[in-house]
N, C-alpha and C. Protein backbone atom coordinates (compact mmCIF):
# COMPACT_ATOMS: atom_id res chain seq x y z
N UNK A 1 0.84 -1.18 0.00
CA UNK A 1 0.00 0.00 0.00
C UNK A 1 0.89 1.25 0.00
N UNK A 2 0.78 2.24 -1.22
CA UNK A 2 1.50 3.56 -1.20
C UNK A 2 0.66 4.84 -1.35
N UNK A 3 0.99 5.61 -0.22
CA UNK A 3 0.04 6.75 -0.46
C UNK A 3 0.49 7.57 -1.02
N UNK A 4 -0.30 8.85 -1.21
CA UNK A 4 0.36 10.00 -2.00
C UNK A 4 0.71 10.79 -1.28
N UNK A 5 0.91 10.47 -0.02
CA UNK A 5 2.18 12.10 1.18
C UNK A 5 2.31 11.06 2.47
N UNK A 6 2.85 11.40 2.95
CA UNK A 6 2.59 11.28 4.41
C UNK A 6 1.97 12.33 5.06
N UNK A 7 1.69 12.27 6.48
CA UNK A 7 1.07 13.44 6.98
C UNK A 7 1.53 13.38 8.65
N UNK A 8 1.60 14.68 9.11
CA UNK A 8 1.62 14.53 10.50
C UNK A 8 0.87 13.49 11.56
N UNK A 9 1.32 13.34 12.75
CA UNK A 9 0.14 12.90 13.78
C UNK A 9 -0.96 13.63 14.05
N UNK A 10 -1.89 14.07 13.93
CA UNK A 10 -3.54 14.68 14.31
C UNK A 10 -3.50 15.70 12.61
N UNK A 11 -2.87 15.39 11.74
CA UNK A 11 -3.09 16.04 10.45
C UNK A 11 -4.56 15.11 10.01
N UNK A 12 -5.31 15.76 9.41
CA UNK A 12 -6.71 15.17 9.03
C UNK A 12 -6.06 15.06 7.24
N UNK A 13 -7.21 14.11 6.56
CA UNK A 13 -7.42 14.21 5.14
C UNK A 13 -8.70 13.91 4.27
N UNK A 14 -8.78 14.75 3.43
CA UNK A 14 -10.33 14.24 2.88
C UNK A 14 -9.84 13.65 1.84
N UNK A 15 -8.89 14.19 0.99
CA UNK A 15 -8.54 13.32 -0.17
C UNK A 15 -7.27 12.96 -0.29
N UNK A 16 -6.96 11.99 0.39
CA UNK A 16 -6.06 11.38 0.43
C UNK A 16 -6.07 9.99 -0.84
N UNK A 17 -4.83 9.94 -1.74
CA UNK A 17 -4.90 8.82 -2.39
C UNK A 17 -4.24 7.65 -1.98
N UNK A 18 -4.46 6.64 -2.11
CA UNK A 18 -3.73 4.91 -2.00
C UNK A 18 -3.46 3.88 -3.07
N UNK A 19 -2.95 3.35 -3.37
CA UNK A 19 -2.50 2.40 -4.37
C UNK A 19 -2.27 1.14 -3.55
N UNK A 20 -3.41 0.25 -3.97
CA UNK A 20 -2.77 -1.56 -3.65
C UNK A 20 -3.44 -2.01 -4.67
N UNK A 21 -2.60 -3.72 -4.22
CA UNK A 21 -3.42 -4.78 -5.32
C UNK A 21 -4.12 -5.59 -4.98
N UNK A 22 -5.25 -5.84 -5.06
CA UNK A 22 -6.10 -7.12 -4.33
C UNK A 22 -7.18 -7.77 -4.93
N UNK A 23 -6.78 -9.07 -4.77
CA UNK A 23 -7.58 -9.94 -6.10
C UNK A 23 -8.88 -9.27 -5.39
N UNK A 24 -9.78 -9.06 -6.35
CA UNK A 24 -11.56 -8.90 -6.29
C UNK A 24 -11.75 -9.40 -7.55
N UNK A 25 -13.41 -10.40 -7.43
CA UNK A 25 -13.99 -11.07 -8.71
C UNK A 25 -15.84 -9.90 -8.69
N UNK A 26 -15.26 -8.84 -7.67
CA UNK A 26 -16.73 -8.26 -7.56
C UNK A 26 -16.46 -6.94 -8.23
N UNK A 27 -17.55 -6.22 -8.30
CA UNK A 27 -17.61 -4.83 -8.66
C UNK A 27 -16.74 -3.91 -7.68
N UNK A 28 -15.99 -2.57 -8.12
CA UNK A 28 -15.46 -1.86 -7.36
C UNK A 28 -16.39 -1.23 -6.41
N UNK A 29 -17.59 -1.11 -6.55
CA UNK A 29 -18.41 -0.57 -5.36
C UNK A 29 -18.66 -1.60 -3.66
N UNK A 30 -18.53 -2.65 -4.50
CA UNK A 30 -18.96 -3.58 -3.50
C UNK A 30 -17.55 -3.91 -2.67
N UNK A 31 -16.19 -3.79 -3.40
CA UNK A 31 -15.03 -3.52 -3.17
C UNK A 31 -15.05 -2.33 -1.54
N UNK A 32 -15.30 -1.11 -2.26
CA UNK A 32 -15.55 -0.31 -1.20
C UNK A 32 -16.11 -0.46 -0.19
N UNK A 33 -17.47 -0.65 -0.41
CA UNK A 33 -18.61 -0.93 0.68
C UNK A 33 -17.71 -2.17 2.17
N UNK A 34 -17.23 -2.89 1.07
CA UNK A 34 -16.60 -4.39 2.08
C UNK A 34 -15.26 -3.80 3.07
N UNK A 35 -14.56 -2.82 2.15
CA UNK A 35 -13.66 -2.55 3.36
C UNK A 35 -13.71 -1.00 4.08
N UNK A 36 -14.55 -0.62 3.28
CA UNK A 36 -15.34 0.10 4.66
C UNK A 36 -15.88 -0.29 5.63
N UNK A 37 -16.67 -1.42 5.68
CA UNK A 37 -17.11 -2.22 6.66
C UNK A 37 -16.07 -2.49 7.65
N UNK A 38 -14.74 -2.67 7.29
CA UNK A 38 -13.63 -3.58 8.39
C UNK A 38 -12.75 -2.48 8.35
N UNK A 39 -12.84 -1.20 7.98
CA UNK A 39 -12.00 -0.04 8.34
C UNK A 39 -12.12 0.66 9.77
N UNK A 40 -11.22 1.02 10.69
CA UNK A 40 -11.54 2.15 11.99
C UNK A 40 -12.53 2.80 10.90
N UNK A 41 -12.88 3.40 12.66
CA UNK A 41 -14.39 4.54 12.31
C UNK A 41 -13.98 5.71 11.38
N UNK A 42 -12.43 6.08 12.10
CA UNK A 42 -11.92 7.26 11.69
C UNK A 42 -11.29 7.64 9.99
N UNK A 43 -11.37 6.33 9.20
CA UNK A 43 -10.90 5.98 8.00
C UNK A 43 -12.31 5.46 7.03
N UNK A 44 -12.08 6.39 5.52
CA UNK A 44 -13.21 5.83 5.17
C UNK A 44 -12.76 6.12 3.67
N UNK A 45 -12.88 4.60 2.45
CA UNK A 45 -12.93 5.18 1.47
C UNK A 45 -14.30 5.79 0.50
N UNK A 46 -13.50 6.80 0.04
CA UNK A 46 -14.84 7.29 -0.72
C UNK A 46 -15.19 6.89 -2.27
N UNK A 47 -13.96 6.25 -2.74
CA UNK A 47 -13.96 6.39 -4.15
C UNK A 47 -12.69 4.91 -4.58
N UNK A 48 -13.08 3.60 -5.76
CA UNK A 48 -12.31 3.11 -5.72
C UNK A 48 -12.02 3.21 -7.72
N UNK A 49 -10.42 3.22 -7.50
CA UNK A 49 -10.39 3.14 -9.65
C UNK A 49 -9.47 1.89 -9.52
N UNK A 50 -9.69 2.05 -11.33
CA UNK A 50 -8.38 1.15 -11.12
C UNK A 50 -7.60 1.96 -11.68
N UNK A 51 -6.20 1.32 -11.64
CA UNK A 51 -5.00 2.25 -12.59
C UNK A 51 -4.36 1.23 -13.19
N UNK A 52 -3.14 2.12 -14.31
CA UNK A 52 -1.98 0.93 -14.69
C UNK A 52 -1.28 0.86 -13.47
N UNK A 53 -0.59 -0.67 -13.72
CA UNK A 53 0.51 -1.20 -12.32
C UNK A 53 1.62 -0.39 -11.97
N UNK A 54 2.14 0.43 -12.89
CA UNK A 54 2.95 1.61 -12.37
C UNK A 54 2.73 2.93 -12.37
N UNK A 55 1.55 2.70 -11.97
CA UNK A 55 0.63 4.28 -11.54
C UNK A 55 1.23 4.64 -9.69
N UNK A 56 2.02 5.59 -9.60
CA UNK A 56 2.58 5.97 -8.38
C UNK A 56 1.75 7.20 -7.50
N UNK A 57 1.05 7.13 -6.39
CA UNK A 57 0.38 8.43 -5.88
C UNK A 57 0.96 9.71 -5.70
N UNK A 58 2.15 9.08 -5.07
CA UNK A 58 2.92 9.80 -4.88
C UNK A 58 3.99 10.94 -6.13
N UNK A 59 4.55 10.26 -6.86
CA UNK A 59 5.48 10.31 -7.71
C UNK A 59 4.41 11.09 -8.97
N UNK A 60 2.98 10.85 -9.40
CA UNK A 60 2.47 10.81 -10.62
C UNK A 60 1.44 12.01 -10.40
N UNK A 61 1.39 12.48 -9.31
CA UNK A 61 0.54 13.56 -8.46
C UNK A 61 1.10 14.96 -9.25
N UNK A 62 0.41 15.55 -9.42
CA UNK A 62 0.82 17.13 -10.23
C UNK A 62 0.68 18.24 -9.50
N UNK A 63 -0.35 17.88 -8.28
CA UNK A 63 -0.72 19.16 -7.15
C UNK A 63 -1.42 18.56 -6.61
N UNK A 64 -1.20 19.12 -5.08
CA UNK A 64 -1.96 18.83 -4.26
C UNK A 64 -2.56 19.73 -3.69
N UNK A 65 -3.73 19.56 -2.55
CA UNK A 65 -4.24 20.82 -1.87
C UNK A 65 -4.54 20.75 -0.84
N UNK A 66 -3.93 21.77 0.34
CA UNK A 66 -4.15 21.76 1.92
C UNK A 66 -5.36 23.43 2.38
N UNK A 67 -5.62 22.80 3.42
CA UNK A 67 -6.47 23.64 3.87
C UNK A 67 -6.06 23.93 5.63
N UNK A 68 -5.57 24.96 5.88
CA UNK A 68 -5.77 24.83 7.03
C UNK A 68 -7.01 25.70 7.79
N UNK A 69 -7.45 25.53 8.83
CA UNK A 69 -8.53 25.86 9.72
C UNK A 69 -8.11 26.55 10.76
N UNK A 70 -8.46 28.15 11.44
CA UNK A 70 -8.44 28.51 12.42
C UNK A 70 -9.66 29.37 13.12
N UNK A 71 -9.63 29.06 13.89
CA UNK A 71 -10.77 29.53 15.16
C UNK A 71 -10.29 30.77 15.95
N UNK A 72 -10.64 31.86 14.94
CA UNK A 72 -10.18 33.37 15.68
C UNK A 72 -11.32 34.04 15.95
N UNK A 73 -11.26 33.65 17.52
CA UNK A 73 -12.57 34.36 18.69
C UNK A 73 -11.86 34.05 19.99
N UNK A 74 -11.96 34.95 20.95
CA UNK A 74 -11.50 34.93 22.19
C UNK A 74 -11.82 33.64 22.85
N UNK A 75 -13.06 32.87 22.36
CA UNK A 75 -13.43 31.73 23.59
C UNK A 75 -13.15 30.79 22.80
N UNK A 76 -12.73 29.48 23.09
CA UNK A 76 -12.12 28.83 22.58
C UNK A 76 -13.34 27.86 22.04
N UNK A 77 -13.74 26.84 21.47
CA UNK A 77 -14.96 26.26 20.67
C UNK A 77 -14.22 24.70 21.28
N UNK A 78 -15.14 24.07 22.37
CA UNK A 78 -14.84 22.19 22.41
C UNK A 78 -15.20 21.71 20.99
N UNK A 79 -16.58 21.87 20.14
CA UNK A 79 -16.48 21.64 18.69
C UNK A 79 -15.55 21.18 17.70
N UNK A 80 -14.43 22.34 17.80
CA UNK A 80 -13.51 23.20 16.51
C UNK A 80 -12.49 22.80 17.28
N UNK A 81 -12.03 21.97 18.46
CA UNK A 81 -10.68 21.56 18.86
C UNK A 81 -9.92 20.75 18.55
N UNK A 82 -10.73 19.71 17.77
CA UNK A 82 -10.03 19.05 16.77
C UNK A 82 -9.35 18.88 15.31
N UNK A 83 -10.09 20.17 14.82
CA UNK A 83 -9.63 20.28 13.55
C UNK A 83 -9.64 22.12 13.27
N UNK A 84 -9.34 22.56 14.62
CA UNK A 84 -8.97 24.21 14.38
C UNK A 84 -7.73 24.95 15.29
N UNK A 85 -7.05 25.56 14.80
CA UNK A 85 -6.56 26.34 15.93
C UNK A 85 -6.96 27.53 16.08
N UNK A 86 -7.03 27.37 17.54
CA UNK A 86 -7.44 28.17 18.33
C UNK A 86 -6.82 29.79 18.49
N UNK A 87 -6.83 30.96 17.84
CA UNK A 87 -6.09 31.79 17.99
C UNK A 87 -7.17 33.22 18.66
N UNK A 88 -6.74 33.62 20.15
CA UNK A 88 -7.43 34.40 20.34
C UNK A 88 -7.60 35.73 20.54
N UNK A 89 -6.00 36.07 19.74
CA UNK A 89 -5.94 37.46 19.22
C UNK A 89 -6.75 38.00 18.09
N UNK A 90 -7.52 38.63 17.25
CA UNK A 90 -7.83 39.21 15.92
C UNK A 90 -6.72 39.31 15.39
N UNK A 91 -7.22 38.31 13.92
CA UNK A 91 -6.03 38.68 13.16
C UNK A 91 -6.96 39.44 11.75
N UNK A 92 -5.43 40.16 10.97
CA UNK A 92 -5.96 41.26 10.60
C UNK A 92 -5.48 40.06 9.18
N UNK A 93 -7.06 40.19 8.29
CA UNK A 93 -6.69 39.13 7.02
C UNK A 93 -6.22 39.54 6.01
N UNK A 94 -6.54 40.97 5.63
CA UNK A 94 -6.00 41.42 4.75
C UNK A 94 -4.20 40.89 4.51
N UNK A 95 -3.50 41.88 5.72
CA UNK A 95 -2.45 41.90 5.91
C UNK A 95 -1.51 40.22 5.71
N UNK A 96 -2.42 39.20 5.63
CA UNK A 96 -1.88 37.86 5.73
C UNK A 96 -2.57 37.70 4.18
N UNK A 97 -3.19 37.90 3.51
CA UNK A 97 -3.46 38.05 2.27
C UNK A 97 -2.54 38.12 1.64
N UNK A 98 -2.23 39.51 1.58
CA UNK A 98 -0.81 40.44 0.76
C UNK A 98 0.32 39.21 1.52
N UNK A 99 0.66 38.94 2.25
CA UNK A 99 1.51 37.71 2.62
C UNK A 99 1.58 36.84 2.06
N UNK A 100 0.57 35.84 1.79
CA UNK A 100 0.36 34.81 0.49
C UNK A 100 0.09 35.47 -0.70
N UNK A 101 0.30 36.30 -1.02
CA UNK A 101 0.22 36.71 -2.48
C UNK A 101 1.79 36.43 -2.85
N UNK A 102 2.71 36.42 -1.88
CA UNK A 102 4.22 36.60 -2.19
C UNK A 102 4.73 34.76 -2.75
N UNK A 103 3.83 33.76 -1.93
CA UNK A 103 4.21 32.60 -2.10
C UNK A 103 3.73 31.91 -3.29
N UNK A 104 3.02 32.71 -4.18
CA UNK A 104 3.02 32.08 -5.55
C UNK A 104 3.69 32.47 -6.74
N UNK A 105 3.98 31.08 -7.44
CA UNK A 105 4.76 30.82 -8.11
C UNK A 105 6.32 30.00 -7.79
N UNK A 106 7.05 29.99 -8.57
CA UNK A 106 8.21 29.33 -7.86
C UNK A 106 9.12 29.28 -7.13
N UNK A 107 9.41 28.94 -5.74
CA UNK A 107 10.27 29.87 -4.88
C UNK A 107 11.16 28.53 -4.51
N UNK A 108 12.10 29.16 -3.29
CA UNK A 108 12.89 28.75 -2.63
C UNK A 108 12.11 28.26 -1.34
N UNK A 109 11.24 27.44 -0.67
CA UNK A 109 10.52 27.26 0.63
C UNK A 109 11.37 27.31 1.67
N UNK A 110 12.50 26.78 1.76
CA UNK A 110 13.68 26.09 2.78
C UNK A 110 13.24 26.92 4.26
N UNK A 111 12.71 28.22 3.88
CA UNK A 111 12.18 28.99 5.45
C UNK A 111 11.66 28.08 6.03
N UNK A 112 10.47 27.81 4.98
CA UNK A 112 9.34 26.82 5.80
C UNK A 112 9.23 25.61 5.89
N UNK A 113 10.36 24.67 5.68
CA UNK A 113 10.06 23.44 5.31
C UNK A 113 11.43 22.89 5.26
N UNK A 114 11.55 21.43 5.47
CA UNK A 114 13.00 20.74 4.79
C UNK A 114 12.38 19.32 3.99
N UNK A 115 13.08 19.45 2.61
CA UNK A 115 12.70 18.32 0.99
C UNK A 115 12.73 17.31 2.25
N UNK A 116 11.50 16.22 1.85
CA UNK A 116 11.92 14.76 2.38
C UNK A 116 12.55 13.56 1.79
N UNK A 117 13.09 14.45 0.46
CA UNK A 117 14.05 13.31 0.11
C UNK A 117 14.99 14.61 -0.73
N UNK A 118 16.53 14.64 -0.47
CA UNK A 118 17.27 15.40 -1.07
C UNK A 118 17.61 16.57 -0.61
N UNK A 119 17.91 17.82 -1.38
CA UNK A 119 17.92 19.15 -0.95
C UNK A 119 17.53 19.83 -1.23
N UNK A 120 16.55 19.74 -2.21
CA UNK A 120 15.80 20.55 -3.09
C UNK A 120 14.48 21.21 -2.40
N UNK A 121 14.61 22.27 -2.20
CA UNK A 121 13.58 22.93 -1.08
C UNK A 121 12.76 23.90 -2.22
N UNK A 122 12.73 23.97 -3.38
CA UNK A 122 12.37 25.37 -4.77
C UNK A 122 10.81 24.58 -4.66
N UNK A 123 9.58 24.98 -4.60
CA UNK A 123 8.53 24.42 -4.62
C UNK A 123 7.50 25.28 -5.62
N UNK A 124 6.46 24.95 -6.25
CA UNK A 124 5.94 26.04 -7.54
C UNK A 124 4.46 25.72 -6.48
N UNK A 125 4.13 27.40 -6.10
CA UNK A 125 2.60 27.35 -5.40
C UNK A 125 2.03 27.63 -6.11
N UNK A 126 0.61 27.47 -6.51
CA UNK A 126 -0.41 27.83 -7.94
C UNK A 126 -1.45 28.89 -6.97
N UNK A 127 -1.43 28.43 -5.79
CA UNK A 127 -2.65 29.48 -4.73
C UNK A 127 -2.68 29.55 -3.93
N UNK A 128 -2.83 30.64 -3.07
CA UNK A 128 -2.27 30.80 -1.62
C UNK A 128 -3.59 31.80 -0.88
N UNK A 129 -4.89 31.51 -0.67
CA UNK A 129 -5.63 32.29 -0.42
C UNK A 129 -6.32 31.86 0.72
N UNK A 130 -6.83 32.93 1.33
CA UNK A 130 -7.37 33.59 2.94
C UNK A 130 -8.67 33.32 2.71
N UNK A 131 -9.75 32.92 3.66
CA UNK A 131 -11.21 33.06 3.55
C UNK A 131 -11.73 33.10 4.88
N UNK A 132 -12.54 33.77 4.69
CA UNK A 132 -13.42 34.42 6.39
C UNK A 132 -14.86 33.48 6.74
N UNK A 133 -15.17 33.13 7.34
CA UNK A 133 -16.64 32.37 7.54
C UNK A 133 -16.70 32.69 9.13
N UNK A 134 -17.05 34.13 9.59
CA UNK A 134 -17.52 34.40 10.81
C UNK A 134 -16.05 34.38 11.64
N UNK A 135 -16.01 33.55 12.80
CA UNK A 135 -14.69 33.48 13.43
C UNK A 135 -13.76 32.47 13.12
N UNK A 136 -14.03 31.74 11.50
CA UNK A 136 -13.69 30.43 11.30
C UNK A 136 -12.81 31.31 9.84
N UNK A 137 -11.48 31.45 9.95
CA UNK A 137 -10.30 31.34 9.14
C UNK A 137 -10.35 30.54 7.90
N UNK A 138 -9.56 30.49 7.08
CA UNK A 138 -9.31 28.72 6.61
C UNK A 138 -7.94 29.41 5.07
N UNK A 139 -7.09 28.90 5.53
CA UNK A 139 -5.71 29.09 4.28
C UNK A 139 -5.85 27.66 3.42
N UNK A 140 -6.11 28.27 2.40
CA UNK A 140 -6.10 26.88 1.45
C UNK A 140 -4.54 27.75 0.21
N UNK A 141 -3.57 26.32 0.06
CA UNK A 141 -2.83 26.27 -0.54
C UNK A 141 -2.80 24.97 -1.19
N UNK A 142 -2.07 25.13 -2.57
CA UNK A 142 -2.41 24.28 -4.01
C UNK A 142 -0.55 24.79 -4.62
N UNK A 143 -0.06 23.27 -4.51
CA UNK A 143 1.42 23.33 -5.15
C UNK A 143 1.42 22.29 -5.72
N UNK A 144 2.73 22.14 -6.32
CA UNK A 144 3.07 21.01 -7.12
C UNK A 144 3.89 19.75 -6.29
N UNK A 145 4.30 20.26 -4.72
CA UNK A 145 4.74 19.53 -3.85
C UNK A 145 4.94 20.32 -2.73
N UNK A 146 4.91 19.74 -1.30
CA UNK A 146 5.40 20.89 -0.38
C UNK A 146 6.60 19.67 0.42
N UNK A 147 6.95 20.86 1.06
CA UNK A 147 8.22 20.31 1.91
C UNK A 147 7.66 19.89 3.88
N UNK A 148 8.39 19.15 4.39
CA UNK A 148 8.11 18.66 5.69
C UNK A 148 7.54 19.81 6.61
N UNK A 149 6.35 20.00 6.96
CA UNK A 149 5.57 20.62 7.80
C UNK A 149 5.41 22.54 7.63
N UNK A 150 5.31 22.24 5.67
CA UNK A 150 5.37 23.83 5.33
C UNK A 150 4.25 24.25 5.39
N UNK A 151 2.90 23.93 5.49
CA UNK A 151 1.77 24.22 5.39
C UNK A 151 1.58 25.03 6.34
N UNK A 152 2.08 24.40 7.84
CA UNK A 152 2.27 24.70 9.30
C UNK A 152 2.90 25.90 9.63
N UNK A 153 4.14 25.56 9.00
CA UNK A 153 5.07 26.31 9.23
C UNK A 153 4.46 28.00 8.65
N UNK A 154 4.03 27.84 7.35
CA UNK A 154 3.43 28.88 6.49
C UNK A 154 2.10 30.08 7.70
N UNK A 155 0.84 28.97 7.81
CA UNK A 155 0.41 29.25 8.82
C UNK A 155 0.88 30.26 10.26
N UNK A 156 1.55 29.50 10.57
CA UNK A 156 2.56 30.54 11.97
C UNK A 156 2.97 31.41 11.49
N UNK A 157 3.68 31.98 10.66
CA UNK A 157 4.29 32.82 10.49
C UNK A 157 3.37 34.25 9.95
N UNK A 158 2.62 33.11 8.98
CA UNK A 158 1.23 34.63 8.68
C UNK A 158 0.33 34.71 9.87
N UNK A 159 -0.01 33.85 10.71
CA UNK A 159 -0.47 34.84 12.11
C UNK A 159 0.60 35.64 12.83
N UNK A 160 1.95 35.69 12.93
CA UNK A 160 2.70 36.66 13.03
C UNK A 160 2.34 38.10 12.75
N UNK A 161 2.38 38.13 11.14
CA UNK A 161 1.93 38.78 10.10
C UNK A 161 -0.09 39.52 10.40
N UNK A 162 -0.85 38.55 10.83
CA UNK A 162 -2.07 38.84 11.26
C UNK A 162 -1.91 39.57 12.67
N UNK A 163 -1.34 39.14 13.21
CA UNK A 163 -1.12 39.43 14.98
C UNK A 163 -0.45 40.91 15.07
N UNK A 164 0.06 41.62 13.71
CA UNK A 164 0.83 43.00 13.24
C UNK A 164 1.87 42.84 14.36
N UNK A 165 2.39 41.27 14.85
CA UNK A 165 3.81 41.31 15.16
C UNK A 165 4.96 41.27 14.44
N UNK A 166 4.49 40.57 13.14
CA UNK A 166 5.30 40.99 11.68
C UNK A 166 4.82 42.12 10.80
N UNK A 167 5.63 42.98 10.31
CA UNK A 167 5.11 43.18 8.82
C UNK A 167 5.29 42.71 7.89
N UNK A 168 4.51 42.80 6.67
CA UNK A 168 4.48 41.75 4.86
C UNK A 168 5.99 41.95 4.36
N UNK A 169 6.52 43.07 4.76
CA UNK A 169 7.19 42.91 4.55
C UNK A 169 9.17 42.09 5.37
N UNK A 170 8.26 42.23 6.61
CA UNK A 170 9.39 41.33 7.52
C UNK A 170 9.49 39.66 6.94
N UNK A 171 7.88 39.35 6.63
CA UNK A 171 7.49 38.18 6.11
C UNK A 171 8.41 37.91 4.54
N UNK A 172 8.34 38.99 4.06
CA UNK A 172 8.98 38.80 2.90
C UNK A 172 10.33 38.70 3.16
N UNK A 173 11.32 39.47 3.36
CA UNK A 173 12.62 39.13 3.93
C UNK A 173 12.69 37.95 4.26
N UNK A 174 12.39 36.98 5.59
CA UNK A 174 12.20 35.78 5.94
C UNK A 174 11.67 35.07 5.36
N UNK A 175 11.14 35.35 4.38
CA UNK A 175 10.81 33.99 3.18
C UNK A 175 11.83 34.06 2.13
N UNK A 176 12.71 35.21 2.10
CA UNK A 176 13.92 35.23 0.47
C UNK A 176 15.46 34.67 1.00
N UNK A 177 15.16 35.09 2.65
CA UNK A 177 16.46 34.21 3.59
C UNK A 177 16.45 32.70 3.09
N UNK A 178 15.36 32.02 2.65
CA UNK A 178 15.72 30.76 2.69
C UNK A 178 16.03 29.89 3.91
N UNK A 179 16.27 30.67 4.91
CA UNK A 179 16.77 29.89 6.19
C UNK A 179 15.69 29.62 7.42
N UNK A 180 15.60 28.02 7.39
CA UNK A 180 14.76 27.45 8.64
C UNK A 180 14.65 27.67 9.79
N UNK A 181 15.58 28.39 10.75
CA UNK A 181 15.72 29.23 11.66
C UNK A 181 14.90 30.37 11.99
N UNK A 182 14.73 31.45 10.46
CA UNK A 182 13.99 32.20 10.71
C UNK A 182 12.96 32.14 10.84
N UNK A 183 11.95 31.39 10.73
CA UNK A 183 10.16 31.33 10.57
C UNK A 183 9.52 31.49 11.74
N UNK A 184 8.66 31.68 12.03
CA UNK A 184 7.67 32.10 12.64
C UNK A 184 7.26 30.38 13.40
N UNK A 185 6.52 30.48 14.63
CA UNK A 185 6.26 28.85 15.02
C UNK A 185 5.45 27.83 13.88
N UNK A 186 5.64 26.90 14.19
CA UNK A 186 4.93 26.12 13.42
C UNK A 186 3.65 25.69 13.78
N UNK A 187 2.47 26.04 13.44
CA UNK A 187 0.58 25.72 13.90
C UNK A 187 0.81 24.49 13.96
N UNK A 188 -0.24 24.27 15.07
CA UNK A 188 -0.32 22.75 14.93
C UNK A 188 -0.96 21.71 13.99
N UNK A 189 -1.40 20.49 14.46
CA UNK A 189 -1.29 19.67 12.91
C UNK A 189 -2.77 19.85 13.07
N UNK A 190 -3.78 19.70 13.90
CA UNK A 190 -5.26 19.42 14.14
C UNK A 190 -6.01 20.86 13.17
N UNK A 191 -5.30 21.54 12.75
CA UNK A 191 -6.11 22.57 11.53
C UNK A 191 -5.94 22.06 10.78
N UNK A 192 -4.85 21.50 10.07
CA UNK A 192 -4.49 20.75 8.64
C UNK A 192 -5.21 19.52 8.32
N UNK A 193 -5.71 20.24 6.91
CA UNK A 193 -6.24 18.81 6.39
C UNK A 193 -5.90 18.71 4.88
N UNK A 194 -5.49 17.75 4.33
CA UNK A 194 -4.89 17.20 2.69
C UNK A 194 -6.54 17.32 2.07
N UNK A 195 -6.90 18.51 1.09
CA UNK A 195 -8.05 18.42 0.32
C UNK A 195 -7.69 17.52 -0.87
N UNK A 196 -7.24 17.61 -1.75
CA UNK A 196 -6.82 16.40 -2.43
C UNK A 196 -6.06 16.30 -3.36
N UNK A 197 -5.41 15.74 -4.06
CA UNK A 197 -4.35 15.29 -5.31
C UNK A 197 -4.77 15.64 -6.31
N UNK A 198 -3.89 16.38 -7.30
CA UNK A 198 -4.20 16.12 -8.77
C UNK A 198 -3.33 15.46 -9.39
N UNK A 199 -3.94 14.64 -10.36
CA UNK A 199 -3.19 13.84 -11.61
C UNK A 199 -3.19 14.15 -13.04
């Protein structure tokens, strides 16, 4: 069984892909249905194909897409504790806007992230955008690959940037450094969730 990323501990996913082989003489629905049945609660497939035998999730993937989730209101939500962080300063969105406007296209990530295989930290972002739903945040980003815990890493640093403890442009400097040292903390994993793969 090969997936298409790995993911943190308490990182969520809706579209996560998998690749195995397993004799079935039944329909792919009934495929599904059967090991959904014998899957944890917390695991569920939604969708089964077939592919050619050297179809890779990982390797054959063209973009993927993360979403992270935050909960900016003074009281904290039991609800939203599993899949939000909790931030209970106002953050100012604009200002983290103009922040991700800087991370598209092809850059150097190495601020935010280290390659999980090699040294190659240059990553191509296609979208980097902010959305408001009341006190509910949400950064959705769309690349062609990201590096070990950049989503996170990205996150922290633009509430920096929201929190007007950074300016866009301090943010910018510390993203052209290239250097892992400088970034902002890293959010935790329970906002992040893998929206899904493209092929």
């Amino acid at each position: 069984m090969i997936g298409a990323g790995r993911t943190d501990a308490g990182v969520h996913a809706w579209g996560q892909v998998i690749a195995f082989d397993v004799a079935w003489r039944h329909d792919r629905d009934a495929l599904r249905r059967a090991l959904n049945a014998n899957l944890p609660p917390d695991v569920a497939l939604r969708n089964i194909e077939s592919v050619p035998r050297d179809f890779h999730p990982r390797f054959d993937a063209k973009r993927r897409t993360y979403q992270y989730a935050i909960n900016n209101q003074i009281d904290s939500s039991p609800l939203l504790r599993r899949r939000t962080w909790h931030r209970h300063r106002p953050l100012d969105l604009p200002s983290m806007q103009e922040a991700s406007n800087l991370l598209v296209g092809e850059h150097d990530f190495a601020t935010f992230g280290r390659p999980p295989v090699g040294e190659n930290s240059k990553r191509h972002v296609f979208r980097a955008d902010w959305q408001q739903d009341d006190a509910l945040l949400s950064f959705t980003v769309e690349a062609n690959a990201f590096l070990q815990r950049m989503v996170r890493s990205l996150v922290g640093s633009l509430c920096l940037v929201g929190e007007g403890r950074w300016s866009v442009s301090t943010f910018a400097e510390v993203f052209a450094a290239a250097n892992r040292a400088l970034a902002g903390p890293t959010a935790p994993p329970q906002g992040l969730c893998l929206l899904g793969v493209t092929y």
